[in-house]
PDB file of N, CA and C in Angstrom:
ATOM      1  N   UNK A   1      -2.218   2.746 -13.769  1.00  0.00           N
ATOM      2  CA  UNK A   1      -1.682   2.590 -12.442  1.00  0.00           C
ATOM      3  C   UNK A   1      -0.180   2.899 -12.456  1.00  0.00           C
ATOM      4  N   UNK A   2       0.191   4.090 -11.846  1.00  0.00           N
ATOM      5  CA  UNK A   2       1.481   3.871 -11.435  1.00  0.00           C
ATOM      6  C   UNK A   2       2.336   2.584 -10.698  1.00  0.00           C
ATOM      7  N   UNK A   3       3.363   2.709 -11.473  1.00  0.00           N
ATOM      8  CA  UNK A   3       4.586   1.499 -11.496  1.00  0.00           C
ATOM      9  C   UNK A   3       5.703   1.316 -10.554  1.00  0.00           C
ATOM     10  N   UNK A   4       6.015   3.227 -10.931  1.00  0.00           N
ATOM     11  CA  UNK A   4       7.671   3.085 -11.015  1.00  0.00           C
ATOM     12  C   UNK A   4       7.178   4.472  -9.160  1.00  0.00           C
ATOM     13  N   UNK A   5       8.192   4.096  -8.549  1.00  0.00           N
ATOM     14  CA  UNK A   5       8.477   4.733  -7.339  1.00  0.00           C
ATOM     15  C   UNK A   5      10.074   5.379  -7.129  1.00  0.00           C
ATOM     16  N   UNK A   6       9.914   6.282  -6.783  1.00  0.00           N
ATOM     17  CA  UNK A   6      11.348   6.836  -6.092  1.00  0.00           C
ATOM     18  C   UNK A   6      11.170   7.509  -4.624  1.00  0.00           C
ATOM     19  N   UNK A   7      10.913   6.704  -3.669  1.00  0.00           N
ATOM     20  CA  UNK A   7      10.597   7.071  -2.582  1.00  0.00           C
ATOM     21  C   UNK A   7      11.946   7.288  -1.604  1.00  0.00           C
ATOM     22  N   UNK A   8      13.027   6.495  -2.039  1.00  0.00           N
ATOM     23  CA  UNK A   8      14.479   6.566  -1.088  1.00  0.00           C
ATOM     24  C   UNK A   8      14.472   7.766  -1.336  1.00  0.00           C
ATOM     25  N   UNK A   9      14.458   8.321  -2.294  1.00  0.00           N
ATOM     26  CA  UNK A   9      15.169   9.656  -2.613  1.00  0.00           C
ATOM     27  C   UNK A   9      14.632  10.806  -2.130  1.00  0.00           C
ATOM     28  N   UNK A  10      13.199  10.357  -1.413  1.00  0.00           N
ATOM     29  CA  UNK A  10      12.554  11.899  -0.896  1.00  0.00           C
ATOM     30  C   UNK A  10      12.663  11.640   0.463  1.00  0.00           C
ATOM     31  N   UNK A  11      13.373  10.699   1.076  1.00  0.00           N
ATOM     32  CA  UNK A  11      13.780  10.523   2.804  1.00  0.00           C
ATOM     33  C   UNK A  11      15.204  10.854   2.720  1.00  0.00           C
ATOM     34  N   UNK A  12      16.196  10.692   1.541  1.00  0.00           N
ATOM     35  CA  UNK A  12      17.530   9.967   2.151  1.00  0.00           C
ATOM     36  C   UNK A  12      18.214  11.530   2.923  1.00  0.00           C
ATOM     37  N   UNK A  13      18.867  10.859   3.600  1.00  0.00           N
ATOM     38  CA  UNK A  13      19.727  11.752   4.557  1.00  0.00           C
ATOM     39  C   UNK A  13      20.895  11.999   4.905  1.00  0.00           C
ATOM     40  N   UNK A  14      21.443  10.936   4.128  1.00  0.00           N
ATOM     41  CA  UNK A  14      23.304  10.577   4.341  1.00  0.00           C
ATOM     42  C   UNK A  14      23.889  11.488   3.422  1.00  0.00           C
ATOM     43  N   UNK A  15      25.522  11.071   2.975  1.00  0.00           N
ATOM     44  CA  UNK A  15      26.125  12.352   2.978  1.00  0.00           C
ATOM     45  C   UNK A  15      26.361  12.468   1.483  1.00  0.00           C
ATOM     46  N   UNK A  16      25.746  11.419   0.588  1.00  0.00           N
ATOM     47  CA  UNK A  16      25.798  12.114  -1.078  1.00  0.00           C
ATOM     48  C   UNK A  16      27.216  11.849  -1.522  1.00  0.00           C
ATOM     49  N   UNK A  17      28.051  11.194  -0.716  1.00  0.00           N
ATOM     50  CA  UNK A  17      29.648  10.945  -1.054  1.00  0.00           C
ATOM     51  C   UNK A  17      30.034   9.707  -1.741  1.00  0.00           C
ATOM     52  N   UNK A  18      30.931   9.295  -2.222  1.00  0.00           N
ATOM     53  CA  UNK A  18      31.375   8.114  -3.098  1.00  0.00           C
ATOM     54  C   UNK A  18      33.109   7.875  -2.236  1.00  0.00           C
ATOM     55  N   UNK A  19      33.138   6.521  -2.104  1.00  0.00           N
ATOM     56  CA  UNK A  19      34.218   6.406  -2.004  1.00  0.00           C
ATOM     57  C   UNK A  19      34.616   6.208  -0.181  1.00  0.00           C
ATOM     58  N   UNK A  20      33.709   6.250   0.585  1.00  0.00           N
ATOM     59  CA  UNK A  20      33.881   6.466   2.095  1.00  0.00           C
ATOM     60  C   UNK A  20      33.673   4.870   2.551  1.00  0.00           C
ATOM     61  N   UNK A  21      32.400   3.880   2.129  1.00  0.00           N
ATOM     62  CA  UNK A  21      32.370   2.836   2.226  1.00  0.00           C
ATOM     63  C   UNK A  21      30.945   2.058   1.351  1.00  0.00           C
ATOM     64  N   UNK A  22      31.202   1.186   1.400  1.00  0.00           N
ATOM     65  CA  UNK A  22      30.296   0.378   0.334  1.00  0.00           C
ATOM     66  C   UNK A  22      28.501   0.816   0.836  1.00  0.00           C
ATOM     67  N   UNK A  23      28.512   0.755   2.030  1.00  0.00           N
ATOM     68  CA  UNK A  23      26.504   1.175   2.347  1.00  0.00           C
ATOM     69  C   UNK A  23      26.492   2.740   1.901  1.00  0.00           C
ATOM     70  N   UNK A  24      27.572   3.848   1.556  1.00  0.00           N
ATOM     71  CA  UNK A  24      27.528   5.076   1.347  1.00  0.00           C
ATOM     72  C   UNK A  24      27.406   5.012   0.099  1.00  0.00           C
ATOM     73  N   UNK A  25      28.519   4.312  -0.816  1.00  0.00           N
ATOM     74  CA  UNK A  25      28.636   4.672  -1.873  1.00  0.00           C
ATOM     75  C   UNK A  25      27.368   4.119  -2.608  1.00  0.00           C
ATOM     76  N   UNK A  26      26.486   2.838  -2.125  1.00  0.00           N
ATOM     77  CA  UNK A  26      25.453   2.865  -2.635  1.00  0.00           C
ATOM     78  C   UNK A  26      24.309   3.254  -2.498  1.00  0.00           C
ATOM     79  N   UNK A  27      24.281   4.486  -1.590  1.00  0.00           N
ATOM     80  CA  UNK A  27      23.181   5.043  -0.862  1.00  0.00           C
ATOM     81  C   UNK A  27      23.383   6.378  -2.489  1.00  0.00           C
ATOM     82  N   UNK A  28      24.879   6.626  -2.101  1.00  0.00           N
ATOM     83  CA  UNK A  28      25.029   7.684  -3.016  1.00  0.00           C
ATOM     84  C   UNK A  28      24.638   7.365  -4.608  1.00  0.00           C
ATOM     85  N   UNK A  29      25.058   6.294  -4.930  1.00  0.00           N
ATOM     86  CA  UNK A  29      24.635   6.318  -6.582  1.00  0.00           C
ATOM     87  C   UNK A  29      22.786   5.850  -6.646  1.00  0.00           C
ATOM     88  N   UNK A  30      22.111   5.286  -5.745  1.00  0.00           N
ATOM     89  CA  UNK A  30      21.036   5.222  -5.786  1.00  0.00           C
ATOM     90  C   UNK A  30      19.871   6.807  -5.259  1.00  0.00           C
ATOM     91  N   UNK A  31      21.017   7.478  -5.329  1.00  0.00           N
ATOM     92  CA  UNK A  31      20.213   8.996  -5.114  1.00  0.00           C
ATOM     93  C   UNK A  31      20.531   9.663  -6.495  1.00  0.00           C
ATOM     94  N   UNK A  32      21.962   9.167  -7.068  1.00  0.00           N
ATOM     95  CA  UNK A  32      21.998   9.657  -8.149  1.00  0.00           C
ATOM     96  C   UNK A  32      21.231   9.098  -9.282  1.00  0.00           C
ATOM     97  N   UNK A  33      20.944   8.244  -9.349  1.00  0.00           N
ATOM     98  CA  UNK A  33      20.157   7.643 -10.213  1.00  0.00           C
ATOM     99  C   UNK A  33      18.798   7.523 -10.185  1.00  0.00           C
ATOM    100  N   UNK A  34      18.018   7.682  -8.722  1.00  0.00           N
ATOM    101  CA  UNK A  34      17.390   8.534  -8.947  1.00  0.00           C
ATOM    102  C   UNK A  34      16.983  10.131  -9.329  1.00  0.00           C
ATOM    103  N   UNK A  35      17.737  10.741  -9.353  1.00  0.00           N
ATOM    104  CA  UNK A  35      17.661  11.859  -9.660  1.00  0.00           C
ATOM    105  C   UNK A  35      17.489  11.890 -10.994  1.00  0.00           C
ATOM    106  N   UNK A  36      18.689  11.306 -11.977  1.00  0.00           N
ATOM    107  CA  UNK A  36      18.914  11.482 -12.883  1.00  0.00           C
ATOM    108  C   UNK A  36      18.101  10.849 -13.332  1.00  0.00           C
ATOM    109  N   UNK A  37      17.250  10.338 -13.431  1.00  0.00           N
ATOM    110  CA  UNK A  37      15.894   9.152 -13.974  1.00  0.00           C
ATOM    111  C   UNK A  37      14.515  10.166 -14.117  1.00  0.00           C
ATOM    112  N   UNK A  38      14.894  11.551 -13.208  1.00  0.00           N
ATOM    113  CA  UNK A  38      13.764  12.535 -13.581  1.00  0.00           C
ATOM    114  C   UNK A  38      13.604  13.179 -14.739  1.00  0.00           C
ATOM    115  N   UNK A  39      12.205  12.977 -15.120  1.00  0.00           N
ATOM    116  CA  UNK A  39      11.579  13.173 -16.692  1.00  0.00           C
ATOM    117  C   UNK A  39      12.286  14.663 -17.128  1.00  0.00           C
ATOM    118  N   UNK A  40      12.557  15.598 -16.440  1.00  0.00           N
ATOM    119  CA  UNK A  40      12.548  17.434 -17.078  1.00  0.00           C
ATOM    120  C   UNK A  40      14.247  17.249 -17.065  1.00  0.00           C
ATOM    121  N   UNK A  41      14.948  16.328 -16.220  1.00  0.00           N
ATOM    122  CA  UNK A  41      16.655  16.370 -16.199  1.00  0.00           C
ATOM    123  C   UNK A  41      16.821  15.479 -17.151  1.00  0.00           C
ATOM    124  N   UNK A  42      16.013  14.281 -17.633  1.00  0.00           N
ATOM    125  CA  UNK A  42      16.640  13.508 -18.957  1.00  0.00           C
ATOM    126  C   UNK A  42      16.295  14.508 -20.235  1.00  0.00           C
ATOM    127  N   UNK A  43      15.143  15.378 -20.443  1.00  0.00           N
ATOM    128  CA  UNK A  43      15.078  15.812 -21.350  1.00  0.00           C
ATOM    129  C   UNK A  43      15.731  16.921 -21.624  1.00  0.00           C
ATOM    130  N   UNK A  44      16.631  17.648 -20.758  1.00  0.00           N
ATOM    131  CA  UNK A  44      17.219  18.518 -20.725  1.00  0.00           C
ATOM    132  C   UNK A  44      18.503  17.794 -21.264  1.00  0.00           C
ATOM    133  N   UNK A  45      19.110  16.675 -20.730  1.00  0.00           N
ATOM    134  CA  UNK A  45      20.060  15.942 -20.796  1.00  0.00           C
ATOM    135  C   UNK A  45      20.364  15.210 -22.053  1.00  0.00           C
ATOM    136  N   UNK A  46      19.374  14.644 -22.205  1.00  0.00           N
ATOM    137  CA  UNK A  46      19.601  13.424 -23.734  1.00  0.00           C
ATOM    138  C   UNK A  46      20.024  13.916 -25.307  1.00  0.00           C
ATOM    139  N   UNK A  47      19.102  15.384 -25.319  1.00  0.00           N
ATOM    140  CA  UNK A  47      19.369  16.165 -26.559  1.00  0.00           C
ATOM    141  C   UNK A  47      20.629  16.445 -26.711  1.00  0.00           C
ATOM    142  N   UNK A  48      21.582  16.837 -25.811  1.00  0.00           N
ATOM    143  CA  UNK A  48      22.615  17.088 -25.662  1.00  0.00           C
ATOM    144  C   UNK A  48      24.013  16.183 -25.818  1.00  0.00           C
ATOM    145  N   UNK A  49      23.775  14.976 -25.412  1.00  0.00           N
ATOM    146  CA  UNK A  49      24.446  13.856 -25.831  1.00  0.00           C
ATOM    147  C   UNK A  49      24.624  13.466 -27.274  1.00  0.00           C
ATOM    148  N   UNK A  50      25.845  13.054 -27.718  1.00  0.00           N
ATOM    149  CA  UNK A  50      25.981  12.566 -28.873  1.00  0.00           C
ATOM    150  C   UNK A  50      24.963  11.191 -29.272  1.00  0.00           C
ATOM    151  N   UNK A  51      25.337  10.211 -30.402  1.00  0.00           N
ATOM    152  CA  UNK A  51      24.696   9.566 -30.389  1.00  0.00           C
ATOM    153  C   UNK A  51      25.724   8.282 -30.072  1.00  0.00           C
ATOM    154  N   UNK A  52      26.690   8.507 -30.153  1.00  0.00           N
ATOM    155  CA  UNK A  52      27.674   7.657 -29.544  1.00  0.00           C
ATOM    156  C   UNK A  52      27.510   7.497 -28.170  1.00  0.00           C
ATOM    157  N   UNK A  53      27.108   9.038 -27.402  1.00  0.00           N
ATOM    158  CA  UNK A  53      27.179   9.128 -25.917  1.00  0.00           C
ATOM    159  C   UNK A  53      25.694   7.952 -25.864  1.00  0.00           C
ATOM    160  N   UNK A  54      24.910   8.097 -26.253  1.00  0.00           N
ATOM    161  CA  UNK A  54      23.823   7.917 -26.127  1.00  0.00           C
ATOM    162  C   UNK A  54      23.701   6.494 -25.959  1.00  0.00           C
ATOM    163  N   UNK A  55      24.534   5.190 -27.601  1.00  0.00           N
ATOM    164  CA  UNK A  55      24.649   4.803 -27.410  1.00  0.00           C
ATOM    165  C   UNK A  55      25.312   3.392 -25.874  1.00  0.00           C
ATOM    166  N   UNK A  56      26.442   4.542 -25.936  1.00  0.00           N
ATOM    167  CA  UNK A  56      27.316   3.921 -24.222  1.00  0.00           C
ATOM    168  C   UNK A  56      27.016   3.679 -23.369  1.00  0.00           C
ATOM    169  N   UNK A  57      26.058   4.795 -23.210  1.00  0.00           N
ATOM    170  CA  UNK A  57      25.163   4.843 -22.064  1.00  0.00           C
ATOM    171  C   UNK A  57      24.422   3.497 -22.147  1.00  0.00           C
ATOM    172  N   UNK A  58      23.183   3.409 -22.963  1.00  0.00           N
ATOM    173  CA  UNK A  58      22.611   2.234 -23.111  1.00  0.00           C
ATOM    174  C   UNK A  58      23.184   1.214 -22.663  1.00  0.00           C
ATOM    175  N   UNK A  59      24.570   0.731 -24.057  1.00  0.00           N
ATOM    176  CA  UNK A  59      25.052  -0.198 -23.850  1.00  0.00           C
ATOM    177  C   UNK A  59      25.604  -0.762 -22.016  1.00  0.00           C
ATOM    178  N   UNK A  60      26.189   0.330 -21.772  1.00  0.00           N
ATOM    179  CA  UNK A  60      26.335   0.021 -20.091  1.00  0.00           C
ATOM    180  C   UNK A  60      25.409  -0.265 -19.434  1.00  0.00           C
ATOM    181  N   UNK A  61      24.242   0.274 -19.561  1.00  0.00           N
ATOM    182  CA  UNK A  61      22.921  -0.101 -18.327  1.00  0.00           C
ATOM    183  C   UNK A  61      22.263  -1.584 -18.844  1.00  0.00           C
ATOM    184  N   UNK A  62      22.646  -1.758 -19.874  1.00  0.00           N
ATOM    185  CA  UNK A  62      21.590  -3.004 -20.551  1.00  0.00           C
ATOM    186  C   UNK A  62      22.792  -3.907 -20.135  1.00  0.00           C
ATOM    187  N   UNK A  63      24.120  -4.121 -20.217  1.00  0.00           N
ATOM    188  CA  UNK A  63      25.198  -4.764 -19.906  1.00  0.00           C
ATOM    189  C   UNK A  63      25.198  -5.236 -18.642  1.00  0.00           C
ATOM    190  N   UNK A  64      24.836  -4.464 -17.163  1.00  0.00           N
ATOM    191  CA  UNK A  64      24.880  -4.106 -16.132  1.00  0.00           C
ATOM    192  C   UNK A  64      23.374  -5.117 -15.504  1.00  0.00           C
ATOM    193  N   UNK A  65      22.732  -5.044 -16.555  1.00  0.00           N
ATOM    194  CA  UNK A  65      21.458  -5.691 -16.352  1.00  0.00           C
ATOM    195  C   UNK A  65      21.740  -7.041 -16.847  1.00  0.00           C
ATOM    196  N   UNK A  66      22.039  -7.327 -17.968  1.00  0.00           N
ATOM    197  CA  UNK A  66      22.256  -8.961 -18.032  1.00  0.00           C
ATOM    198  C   UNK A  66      23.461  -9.597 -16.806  1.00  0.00           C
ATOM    199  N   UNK A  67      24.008  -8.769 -16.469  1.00  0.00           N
ATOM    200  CA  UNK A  67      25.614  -9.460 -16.176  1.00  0.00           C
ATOM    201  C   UNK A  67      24.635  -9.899 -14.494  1.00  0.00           C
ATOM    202  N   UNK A  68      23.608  -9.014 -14.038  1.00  0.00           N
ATOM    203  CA  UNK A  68      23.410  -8.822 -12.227  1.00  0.00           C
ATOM    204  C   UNK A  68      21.819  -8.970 -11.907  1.00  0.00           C
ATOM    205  N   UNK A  69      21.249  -9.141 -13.430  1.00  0.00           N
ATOM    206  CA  UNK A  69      19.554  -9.511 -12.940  1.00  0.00           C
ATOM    207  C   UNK A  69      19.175 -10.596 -13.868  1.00  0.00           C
ATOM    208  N   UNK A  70      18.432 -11.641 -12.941  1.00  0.00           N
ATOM    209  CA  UNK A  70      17.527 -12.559 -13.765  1.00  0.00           C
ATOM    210  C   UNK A  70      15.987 -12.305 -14.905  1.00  0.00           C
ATOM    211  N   UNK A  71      16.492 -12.876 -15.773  1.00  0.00           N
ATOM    212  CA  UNK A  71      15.440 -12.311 -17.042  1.00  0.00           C
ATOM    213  C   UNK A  71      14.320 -12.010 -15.783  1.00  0.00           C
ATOM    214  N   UNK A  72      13.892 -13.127 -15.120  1.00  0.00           N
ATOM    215  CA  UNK A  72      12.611 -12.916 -14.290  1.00  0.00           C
ATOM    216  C   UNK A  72      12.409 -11.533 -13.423  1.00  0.00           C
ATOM    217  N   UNK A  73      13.744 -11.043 -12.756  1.00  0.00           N
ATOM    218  CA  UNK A  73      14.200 -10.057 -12.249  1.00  0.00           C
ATOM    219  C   UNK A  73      14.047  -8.945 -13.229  1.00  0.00           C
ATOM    220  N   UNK A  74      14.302  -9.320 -14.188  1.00  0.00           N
ATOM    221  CA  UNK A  74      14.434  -8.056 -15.101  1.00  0.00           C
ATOM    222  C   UNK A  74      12.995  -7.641 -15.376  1.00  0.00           C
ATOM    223  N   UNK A  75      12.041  -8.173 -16.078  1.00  0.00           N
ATOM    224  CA  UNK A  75      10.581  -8.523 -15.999  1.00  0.00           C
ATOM    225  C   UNK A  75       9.666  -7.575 -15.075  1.00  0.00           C
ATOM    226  N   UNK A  76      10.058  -8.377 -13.753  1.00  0.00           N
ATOM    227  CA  UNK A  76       9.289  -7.783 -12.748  1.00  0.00           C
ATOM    228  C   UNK A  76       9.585  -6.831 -11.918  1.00  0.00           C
ATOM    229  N   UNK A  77      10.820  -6.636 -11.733  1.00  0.00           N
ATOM    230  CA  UNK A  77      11.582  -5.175 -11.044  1.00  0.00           C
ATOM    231  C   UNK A  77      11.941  -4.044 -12.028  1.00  0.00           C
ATOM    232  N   UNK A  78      12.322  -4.744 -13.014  1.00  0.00           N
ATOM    233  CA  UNK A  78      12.762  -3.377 -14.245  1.00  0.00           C
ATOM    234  C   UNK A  78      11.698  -3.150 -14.813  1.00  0.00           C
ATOM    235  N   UNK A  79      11.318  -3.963 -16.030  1.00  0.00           N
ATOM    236  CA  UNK A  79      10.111  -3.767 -16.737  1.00  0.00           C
ATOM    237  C   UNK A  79       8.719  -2.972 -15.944  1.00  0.00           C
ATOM    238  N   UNK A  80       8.770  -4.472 -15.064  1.00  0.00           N
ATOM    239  CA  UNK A  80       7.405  -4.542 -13.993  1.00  0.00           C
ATOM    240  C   UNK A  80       6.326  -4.522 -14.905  1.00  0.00           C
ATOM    241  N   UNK A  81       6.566  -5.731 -15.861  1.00  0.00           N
ATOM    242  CA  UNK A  81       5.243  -6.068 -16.888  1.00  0.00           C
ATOM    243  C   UNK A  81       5.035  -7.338 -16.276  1.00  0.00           C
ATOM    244  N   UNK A  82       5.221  -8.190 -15.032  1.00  0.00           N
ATOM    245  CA  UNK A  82       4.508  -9.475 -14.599  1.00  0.00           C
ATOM    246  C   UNK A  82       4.241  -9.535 -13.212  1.00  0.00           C
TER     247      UNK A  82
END
């Protein structure tokens, strides 16, 4: 059974900008992140990264996740194993 959805990203309509106001700028990084979460752009992408890059990366998203989601949150919205 499929899990994982990216449905904002095949409606959104706003202007893709950063920096104009807080409902934009998170309209904008949640298009970017979806995007960038697509299977043929990470694999194009990841090889290319160091392993330092690689590391950072991680370390920031896993950082980002303890500091702003509850283990339970994490579980069932990230994981989505409960």
């Amino acid at each position: 059974m499929k899990k994982d959805t990216h449905h904002f990203i095949q409606e959104y309509k706003g202007l893709g900008a950063f920096g104009l106001d807080r409902e934009t700028d998170e309209e904008t990084l949640m298009f970017y992140l979806q995007k960038f979460s697509e299977d043929l752009f990470l694999k194009t992408l990841l090889p290319r990264l160091s392993d330092q890059e690689l590391e950072e990366l991680y370390l920031f998203i896993n950082t980002k996740l303890k500091q702003h989601i509850s283990e339970d949150e994490y579980h069932s919205l990230f994981l989505k194993d409960r």
